[in-house]
PDB file of N, CA and C in Angstrom:
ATOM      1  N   UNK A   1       2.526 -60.764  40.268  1.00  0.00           N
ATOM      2  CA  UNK A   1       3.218 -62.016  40.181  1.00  0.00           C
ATOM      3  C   UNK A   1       4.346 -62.005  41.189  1.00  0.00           C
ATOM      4  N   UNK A   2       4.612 -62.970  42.117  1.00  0.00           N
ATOM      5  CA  UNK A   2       5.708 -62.975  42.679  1.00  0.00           C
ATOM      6  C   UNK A   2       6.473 -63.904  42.255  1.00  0.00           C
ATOM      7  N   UNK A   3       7.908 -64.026  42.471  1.00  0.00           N
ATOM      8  CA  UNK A   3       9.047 -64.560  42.134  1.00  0.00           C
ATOM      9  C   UNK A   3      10.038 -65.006  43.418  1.00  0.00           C
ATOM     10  N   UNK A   4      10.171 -66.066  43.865  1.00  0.00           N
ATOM     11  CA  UNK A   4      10.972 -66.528  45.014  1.00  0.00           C
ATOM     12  C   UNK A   4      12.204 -65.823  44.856  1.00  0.00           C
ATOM     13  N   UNK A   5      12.985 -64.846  45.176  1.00  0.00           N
ATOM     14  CA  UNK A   5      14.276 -64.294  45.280  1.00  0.00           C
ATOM     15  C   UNK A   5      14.895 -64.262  43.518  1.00  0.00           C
ATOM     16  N   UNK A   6      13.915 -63.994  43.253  1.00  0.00           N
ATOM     17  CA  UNK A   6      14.805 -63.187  41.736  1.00  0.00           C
ATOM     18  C   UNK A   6      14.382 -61.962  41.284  1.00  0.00           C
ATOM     19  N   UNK A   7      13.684 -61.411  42.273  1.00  0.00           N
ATOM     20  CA  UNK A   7      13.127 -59.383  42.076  1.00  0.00           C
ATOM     21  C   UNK A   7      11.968 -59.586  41.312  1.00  0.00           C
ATOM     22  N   UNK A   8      11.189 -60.480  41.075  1.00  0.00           N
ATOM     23  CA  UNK A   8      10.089 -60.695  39.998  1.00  0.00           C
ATOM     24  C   UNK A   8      10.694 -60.189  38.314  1.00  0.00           C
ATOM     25  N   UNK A   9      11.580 -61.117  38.097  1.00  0.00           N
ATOM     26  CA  UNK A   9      12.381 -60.927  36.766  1.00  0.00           C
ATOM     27  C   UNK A   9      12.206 -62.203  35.959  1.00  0.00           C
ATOM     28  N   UNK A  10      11.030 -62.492  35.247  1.00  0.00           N
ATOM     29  CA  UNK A  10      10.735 -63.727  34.987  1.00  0.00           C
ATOM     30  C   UNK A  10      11.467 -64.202  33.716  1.00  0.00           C
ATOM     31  N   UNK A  11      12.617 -63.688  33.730  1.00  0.00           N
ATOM     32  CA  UNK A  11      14.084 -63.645  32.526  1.00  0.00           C
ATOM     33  C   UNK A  11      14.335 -65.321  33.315  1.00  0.00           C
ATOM     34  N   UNK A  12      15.211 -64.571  34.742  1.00  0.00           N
ATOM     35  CA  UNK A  12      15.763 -65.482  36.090  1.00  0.00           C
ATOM     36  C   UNK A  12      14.683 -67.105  36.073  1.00  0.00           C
ATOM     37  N   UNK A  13      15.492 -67.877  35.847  1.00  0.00           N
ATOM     38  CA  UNK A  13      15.155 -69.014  36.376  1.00  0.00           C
ATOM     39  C   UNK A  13      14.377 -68.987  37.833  1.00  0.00           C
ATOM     40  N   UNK A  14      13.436 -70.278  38.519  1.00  0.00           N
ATOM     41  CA  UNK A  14      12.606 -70.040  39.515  1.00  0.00           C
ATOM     42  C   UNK A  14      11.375 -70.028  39.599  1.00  0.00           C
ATOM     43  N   UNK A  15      10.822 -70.341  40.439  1.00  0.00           N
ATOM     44  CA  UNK A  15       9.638 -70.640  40.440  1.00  0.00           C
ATOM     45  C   UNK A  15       8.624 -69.522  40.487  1.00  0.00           C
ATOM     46  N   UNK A  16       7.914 -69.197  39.519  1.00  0.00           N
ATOM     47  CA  UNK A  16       7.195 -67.972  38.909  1.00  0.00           C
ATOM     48  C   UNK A  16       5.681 -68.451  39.667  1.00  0.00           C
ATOM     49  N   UNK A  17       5.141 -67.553  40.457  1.00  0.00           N
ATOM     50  CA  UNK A  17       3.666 -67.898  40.580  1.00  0.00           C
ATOM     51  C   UNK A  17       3.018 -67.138  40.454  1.00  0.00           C
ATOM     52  N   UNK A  18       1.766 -67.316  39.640  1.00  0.00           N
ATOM     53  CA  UNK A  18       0.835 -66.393  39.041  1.00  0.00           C
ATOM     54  C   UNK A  18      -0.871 -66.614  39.926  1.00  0.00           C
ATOM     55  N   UNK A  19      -1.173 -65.476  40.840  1.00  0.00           N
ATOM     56  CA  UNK A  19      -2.016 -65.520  41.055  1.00  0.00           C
ATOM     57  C   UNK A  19      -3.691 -64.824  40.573  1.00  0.00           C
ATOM     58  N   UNK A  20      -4.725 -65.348  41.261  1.00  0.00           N
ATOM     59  CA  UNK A  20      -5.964 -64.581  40.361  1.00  0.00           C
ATOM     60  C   UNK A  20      -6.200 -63.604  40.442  1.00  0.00           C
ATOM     61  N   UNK A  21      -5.597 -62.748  41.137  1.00  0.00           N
ATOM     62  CA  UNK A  21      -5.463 -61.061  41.287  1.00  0.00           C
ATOM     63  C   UNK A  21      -4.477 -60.338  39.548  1.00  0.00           C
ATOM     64  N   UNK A  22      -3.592 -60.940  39.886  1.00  0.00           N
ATOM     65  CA  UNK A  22      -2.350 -61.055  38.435  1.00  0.00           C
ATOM     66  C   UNK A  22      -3.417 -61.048  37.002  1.00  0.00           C
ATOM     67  N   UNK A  23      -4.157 -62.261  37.252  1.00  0.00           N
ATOM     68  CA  UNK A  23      -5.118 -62.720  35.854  1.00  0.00           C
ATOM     69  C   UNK A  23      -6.443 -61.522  35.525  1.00  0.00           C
ATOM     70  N   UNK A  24      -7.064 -61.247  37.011  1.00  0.00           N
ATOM     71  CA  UNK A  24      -8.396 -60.316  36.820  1.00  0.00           C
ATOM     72  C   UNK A  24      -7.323 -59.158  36.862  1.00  0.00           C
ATOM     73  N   UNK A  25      -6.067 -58.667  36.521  1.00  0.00           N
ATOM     74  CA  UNK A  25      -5.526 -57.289  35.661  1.00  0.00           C
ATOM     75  C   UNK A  25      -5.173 -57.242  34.680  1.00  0.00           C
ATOM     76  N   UNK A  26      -4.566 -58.247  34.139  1.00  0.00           N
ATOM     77  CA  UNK A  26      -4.155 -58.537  32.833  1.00  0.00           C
ATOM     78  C   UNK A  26      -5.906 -58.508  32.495  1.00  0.00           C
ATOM     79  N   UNK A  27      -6.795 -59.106  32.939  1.00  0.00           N
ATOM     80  CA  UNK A  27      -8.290 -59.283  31.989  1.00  0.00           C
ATOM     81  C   UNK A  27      -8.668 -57.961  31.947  1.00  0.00           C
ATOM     82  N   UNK A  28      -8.414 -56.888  33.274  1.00  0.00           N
ATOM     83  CA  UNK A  28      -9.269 -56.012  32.956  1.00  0.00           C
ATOM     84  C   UNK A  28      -8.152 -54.647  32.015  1.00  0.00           C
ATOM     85  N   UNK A  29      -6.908 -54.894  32.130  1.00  0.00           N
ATOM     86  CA  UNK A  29      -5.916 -54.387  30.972  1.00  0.00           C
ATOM     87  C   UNK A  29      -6.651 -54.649  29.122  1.00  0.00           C
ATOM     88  N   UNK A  30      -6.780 -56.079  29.154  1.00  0.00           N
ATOM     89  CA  UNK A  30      -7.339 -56.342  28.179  1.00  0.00           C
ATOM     90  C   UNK A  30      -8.851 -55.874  27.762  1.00  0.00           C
ATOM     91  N   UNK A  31      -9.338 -55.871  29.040  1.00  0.00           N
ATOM     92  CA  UNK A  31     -10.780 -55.430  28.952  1.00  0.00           C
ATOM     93  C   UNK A  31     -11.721 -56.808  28.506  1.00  0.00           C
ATOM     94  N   UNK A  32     -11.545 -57.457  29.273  1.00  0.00           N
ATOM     95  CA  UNK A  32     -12.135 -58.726  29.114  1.00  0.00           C
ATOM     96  C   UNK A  32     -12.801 -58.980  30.278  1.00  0.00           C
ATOM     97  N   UNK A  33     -13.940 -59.596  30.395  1.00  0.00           N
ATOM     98  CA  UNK A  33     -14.681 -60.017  31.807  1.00  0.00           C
ATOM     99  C   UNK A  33     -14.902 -61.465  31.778  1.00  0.00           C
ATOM    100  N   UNK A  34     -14.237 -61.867  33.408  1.00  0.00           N
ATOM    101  CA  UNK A  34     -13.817 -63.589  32.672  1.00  0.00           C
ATOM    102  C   UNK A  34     -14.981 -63.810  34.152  1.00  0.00           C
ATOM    103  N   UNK A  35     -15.616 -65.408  34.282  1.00  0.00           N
ATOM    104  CA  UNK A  35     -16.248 -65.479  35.160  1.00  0.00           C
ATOM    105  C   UNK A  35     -15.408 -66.171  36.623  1.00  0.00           C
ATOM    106  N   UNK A  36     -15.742 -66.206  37.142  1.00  0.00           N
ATOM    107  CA  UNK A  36     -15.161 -67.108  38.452  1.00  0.00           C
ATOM    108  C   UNK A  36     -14.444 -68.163  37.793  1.00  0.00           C
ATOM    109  N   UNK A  37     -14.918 -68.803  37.460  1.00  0.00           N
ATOM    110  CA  UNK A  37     -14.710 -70.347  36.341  1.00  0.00           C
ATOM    111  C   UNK A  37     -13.422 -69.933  35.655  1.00  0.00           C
ATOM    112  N   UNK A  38     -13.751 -68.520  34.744  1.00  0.00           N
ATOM    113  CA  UNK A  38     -12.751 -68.556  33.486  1.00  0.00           C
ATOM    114  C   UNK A  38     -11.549 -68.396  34.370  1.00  0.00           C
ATOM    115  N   UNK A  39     -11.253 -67.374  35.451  1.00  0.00           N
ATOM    116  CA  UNK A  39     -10.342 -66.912  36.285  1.00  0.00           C
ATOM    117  C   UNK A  39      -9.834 -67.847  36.958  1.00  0.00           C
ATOM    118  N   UNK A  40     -10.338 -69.377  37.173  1.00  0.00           N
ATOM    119  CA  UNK A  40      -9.098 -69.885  37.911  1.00  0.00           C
ATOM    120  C   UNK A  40      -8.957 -70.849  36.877  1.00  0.00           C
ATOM    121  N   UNK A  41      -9.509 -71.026  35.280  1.00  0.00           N
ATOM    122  CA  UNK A  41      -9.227 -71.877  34.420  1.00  0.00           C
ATOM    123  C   UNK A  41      -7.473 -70.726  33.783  1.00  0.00           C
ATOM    124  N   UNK A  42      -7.798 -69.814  33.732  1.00  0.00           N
ATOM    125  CA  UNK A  42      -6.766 -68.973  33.534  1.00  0.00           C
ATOM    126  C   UNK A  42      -5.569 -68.682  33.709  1.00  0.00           C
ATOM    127  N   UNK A  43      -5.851 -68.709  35.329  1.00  0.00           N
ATOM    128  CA  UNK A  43      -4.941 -68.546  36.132  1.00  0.00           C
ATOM    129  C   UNK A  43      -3.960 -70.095  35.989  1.00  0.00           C
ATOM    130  N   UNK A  44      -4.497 -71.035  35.973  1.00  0.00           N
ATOM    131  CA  UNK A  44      -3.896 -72.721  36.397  1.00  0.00           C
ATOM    132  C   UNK A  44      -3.195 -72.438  35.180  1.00  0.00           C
ATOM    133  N   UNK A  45      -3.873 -71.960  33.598  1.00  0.00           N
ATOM    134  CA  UNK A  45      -3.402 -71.942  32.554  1.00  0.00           C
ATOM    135  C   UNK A  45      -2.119 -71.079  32.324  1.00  0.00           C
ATOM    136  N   UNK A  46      -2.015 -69.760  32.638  1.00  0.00           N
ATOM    137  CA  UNK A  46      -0.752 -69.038  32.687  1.00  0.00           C
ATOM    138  C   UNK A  46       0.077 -69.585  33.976  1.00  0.00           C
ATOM    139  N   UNK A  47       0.133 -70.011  34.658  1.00  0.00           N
ATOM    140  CA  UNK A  47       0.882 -70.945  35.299  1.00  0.00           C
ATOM    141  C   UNK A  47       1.586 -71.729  35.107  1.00  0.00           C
ATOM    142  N   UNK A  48       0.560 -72.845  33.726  1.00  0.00           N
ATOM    143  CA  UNK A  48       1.286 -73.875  33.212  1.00  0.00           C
ATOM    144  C   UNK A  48       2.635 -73.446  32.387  1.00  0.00           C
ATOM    145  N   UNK A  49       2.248 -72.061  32.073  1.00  0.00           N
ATOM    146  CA  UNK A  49       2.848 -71.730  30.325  1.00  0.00           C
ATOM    147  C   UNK A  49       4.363 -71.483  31.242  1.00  0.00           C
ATOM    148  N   UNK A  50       3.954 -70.314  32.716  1.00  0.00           N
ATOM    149  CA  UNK A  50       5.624 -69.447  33.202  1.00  0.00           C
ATOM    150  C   UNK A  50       5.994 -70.706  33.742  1.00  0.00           C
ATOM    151  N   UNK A  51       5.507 -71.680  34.196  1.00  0.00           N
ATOM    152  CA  UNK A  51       6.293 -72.931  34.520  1.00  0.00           C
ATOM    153  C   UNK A  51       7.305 -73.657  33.561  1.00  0.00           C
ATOM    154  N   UNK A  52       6.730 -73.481  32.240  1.00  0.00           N
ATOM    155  CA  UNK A  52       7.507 -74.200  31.312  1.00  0.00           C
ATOM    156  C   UNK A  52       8.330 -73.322  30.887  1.00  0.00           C
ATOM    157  N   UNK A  53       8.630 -71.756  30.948  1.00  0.00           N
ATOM    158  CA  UNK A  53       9.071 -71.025  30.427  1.00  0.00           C
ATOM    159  C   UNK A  53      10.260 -70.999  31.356  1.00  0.00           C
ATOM    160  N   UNK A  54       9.683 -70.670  32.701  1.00  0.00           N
ATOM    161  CA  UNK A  54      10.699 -71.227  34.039  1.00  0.00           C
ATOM    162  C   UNK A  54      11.800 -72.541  33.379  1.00  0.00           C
ATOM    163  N   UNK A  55      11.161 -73.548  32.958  1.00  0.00           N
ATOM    164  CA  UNK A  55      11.870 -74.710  33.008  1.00  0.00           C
ATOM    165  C   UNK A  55      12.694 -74.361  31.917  1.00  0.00           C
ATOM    166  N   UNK A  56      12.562 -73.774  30.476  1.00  0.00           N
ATOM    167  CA  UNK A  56      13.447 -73.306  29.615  1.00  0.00           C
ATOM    168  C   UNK A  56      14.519 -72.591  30.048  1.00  0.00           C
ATOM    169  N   UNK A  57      14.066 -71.921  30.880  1.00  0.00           N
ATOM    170  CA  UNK A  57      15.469 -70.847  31.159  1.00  0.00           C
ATOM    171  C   UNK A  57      16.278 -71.452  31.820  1.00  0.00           C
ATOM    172  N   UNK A  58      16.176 -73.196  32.208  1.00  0.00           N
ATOM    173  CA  UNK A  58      17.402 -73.782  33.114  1.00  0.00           C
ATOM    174  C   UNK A  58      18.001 -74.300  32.287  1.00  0.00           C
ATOM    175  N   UNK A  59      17.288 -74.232  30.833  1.00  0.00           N
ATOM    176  CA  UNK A  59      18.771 -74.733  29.859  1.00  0.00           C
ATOM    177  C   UNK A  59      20.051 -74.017  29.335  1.00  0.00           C
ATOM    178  N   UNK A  60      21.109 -74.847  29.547  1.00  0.00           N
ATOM    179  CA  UNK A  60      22.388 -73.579  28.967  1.00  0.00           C
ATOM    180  C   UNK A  60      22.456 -73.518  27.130  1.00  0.00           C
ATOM    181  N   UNK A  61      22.090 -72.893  26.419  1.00  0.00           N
ATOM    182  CA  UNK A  61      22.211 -72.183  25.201  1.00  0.00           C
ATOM    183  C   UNK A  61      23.192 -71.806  24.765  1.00  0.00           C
ATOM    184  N   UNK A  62      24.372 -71.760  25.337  1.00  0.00           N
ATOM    185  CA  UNK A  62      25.816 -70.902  24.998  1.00  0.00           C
ATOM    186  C   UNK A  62      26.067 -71.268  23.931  1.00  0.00           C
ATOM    187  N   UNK A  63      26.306 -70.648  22.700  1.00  0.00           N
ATOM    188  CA  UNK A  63      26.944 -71.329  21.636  1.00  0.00           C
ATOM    189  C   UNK A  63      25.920 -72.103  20.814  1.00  0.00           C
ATOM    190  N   UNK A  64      24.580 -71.685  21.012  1.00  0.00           N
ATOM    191  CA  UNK A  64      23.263 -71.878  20.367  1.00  0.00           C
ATOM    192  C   UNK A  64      22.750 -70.901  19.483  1.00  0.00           C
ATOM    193  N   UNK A  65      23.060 -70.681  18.146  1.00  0.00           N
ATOM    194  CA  UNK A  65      22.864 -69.723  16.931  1.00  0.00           C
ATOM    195  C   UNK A  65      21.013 -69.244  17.396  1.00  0.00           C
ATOM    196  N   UNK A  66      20.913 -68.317  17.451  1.00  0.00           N
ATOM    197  CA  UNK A  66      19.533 -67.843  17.295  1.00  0.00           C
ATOM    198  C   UNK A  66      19.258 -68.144  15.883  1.00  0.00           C
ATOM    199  N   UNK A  67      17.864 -68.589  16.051  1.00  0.00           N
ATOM    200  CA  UNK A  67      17.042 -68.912  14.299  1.00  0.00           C
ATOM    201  C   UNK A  67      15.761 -68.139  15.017  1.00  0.00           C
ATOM    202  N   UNK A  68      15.150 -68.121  13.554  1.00  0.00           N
ATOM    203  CA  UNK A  68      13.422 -67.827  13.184  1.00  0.00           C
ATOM    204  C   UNK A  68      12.794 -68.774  12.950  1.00  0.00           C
ATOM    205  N   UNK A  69      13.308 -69.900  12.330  1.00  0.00           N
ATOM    206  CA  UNK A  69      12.628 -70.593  11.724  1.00  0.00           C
ATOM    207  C   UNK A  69      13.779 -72.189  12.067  1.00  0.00           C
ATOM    208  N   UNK A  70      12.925 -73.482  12.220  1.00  0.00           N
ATOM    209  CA  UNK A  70      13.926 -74.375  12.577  1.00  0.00           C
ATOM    210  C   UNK A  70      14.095 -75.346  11.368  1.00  0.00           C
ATOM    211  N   UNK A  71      13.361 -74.697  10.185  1.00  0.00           N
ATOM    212  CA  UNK A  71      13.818 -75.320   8.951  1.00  0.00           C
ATOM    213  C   UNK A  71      15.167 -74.441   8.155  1.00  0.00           C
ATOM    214  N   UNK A  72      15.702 -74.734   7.129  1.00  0.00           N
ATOM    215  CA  UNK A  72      16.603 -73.852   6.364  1.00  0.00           C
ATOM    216  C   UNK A  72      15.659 -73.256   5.076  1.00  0.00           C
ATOM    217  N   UNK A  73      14.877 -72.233   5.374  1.00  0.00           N
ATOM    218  CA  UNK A  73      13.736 -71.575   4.627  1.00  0.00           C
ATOM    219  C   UNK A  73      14.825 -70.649   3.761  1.00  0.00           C
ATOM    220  N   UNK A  74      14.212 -70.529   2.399  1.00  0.00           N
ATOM    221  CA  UNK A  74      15.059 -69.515   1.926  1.00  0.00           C
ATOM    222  C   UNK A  74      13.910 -68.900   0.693  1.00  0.00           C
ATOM    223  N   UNK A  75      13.530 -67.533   0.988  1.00  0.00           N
ATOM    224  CA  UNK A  75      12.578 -67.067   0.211  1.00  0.00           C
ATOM    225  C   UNK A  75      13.020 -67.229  -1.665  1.00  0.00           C
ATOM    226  N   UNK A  76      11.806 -67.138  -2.077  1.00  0.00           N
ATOM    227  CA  UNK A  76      11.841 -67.181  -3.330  1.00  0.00           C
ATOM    228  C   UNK A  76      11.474 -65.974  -4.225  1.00  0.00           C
ATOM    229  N   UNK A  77      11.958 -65.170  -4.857  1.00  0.00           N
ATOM    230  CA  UNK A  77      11.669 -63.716  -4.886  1.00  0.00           C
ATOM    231  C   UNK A  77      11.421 -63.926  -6.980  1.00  0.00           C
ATOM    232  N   UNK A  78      10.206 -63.192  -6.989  1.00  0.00           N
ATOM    233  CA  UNK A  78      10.453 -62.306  -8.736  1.00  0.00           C
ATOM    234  C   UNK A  78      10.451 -61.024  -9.046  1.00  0.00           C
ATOM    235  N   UNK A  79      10.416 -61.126 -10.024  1.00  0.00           N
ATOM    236  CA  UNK A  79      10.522 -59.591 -10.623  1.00  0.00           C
ATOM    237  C   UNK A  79       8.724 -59.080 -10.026  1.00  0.00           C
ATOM    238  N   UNK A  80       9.158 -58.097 -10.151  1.00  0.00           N
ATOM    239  CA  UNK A  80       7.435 -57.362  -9.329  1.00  0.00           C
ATOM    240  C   UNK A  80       7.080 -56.129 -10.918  1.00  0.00           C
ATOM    241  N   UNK A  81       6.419 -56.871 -11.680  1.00  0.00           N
ATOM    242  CA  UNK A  81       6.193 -56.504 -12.704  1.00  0.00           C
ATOM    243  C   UNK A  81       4.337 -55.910 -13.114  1.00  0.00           C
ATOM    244  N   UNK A  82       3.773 -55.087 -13.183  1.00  0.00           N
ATOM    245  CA  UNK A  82       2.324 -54.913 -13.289  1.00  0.00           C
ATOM    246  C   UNK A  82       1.751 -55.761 -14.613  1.00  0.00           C
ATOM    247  N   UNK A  83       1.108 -56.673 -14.484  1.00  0.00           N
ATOM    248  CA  UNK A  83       0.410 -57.476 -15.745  1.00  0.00           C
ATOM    249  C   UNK A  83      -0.834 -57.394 -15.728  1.00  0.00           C
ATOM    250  N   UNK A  84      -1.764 -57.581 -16.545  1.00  0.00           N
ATOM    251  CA  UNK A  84      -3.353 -57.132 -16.722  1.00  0.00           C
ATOM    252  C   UNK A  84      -3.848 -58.610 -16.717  1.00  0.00           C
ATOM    253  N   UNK A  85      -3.793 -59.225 -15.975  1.00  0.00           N
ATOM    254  CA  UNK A  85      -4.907 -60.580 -15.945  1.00  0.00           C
ATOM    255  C   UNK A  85      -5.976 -60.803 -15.998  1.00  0.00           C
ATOM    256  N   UNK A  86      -7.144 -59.842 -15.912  1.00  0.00           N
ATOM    257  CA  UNK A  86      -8.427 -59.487 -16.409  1.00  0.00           C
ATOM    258  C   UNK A  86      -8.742 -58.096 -16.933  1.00  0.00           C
ATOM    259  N   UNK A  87      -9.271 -58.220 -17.110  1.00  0.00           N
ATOM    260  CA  UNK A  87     -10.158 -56.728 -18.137  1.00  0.00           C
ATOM    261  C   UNK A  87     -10.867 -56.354 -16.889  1.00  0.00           C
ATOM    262  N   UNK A  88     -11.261 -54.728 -16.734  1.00  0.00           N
ATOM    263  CA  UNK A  88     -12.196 -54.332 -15.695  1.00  0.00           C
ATOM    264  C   UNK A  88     -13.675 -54.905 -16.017  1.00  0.00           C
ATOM    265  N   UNK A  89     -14.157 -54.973 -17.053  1.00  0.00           N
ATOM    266  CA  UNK A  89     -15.323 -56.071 -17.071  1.00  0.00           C
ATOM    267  C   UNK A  89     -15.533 -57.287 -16.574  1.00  0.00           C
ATOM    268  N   UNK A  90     -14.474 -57.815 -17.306  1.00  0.00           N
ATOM    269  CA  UNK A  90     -14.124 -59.123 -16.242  1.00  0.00           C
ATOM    270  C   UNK A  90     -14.605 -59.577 -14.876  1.00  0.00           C
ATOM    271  N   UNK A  91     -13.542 -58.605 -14.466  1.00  0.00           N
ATOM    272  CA  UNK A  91     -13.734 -58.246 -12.780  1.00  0.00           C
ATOM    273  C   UNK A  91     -15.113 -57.878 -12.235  1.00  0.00           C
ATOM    274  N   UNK A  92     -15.836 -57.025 -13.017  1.00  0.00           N
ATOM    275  CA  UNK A  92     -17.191 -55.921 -12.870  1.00  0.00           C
ATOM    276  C   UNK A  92     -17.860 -57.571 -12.318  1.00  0.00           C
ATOM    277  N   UNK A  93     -17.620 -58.323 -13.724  1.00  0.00           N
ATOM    278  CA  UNK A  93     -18.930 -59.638 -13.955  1.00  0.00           C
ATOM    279  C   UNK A  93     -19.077 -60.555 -12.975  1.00  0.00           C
ATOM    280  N   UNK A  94     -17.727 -60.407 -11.697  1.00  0.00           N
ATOM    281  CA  UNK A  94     -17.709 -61.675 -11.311  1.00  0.00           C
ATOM    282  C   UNK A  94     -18.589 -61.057  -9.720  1.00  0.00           C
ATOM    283  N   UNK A  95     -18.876 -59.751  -9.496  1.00  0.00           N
ATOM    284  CA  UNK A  95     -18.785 -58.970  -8.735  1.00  0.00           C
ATOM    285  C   UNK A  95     -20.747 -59.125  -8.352  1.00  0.00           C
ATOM    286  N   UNK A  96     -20.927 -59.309  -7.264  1.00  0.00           N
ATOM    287  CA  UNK A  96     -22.525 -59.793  -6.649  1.00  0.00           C
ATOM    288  C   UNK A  96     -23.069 -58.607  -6.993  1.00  0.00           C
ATOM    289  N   UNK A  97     -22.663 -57.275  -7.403  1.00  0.00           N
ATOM    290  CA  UNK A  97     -23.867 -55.980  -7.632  1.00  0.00           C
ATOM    291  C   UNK A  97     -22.460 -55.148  -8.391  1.00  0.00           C
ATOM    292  N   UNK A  98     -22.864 -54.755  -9.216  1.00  0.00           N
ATOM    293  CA  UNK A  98     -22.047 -53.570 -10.050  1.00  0.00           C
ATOM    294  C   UNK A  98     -22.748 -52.724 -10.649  1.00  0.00           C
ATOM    295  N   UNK A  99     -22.059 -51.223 -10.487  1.00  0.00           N
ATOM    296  CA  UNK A  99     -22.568 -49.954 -11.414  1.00  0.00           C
ATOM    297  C   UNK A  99     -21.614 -49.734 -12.359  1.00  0.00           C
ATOM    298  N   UNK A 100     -20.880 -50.410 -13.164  1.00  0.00           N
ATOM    299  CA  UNK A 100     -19.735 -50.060 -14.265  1.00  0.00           C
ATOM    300  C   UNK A 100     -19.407 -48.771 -14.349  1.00  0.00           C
ATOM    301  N   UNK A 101     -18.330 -48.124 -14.257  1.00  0.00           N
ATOM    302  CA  UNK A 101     -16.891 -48.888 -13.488  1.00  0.00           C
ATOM    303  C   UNK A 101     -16.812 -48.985 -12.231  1.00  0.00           C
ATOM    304  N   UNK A 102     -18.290 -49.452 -11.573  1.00  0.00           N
ATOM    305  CA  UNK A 102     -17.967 -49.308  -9.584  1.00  0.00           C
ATOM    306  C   UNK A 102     -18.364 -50.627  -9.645  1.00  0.00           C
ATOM    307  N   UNK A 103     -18.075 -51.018  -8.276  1.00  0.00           N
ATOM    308  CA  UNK A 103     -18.657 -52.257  -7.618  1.00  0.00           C
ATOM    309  C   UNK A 103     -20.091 -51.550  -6.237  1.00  0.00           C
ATOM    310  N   UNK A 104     -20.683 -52.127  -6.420  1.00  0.00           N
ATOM    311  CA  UNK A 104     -21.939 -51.735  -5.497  1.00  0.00           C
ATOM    312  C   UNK A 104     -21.342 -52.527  -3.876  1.00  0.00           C
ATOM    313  N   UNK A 105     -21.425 -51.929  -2.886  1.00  0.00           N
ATOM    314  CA  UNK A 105     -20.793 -52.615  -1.546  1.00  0.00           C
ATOM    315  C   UNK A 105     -22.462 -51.902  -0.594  1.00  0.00           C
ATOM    316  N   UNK A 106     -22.169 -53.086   0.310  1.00  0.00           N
ATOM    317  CA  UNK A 106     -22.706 -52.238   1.937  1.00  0.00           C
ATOM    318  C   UNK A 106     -22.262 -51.323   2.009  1.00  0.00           C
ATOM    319  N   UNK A 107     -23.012 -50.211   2.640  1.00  0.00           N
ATOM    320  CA  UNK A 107     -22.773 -49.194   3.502  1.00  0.00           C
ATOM    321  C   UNK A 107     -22.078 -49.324   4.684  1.00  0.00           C
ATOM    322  N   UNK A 108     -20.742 -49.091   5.066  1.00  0.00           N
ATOM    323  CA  UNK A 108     -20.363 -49.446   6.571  1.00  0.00           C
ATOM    324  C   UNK A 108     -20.252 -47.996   7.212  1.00  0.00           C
ATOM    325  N   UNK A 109     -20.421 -46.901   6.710  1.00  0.00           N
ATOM    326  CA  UNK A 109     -20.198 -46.079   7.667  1.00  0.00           C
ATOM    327  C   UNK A 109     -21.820 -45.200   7.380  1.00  0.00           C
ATOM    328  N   UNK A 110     -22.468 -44.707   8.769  1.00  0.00           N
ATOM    329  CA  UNK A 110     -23.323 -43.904   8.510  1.00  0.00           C
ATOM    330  C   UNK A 110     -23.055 -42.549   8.574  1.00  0.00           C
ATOM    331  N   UNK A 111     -24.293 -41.980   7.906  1.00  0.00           N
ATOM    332  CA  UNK A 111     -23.708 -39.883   7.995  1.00  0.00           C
ATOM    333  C   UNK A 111     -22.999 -39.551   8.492  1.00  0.00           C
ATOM    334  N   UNK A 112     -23.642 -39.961   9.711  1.00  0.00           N
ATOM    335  CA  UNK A 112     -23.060 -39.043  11.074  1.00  0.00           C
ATOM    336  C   UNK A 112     -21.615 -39.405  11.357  1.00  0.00           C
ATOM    337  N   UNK A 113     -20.676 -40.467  10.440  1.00  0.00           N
ATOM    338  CA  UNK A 113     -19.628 -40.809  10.833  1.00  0.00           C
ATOM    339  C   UNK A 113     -18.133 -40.076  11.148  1.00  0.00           C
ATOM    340  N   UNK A 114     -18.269 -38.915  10.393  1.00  0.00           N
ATOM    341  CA  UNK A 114     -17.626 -37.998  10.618  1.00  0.00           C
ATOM    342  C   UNK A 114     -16.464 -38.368   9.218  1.00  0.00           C
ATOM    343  N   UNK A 115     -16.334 -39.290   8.548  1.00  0.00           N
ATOM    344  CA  UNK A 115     -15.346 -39.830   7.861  1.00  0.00           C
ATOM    345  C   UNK A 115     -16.150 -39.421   6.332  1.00  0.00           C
TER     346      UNK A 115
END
């Protein structure tokens, strides 16, 4: 990525340009294989985003409270108490294959899995 005279510090306000060399490393970082097509749909696309991100950083913030959230959220907490809401039968019955007291599942790992 180059950066017109700000050291490629995409903090710095400026015009950020992202080329398709930039995109096919980030893809192959990710390990993704994008086609001709996806790579300059990509590229135009992370462009759009450091452009707007560019354009954020020309606003002054001073005296702007950092939030998480831009509502006034305020969690709601209870007691964390263990209660029995079904019986293990219960549970067994609602269950697509059971061996009481197991539940019957797929196999996801084979022999050889080492696990």
């Amino acid at each position: 990525m180059t950066n017109n005279d700000q050291n490629n510090n995409p903090t710095n306000s400026g015009d950020i340009h992202i080329t398709e060399d930039d995109v096919r490393h980030v893809a192959k970082l990710s390990r993704l294989k994008l086609s001709d097509d996806d790579l300059h749909h990509f590229t135009d696309q992370l462009g759009a985003v450091l452009a707007y991100v560019s354009k954020l950083n020309e606003l002054d913030v001073d005296g702007v409270e950092p939030m998480a959230h831009p509502m006034d959220v305020t969690n709601v907490f209870r007691r964390d108490e263990p209660e029995s809401l079904y019986t293990a039968d219960q549970m067994l019955a609602s269950a697509p294959d059971a061996h009481p007291p197991f539940y019957k599942v797929t196999k996801v790992l084979d022999d050889g899995s080492g696990a």
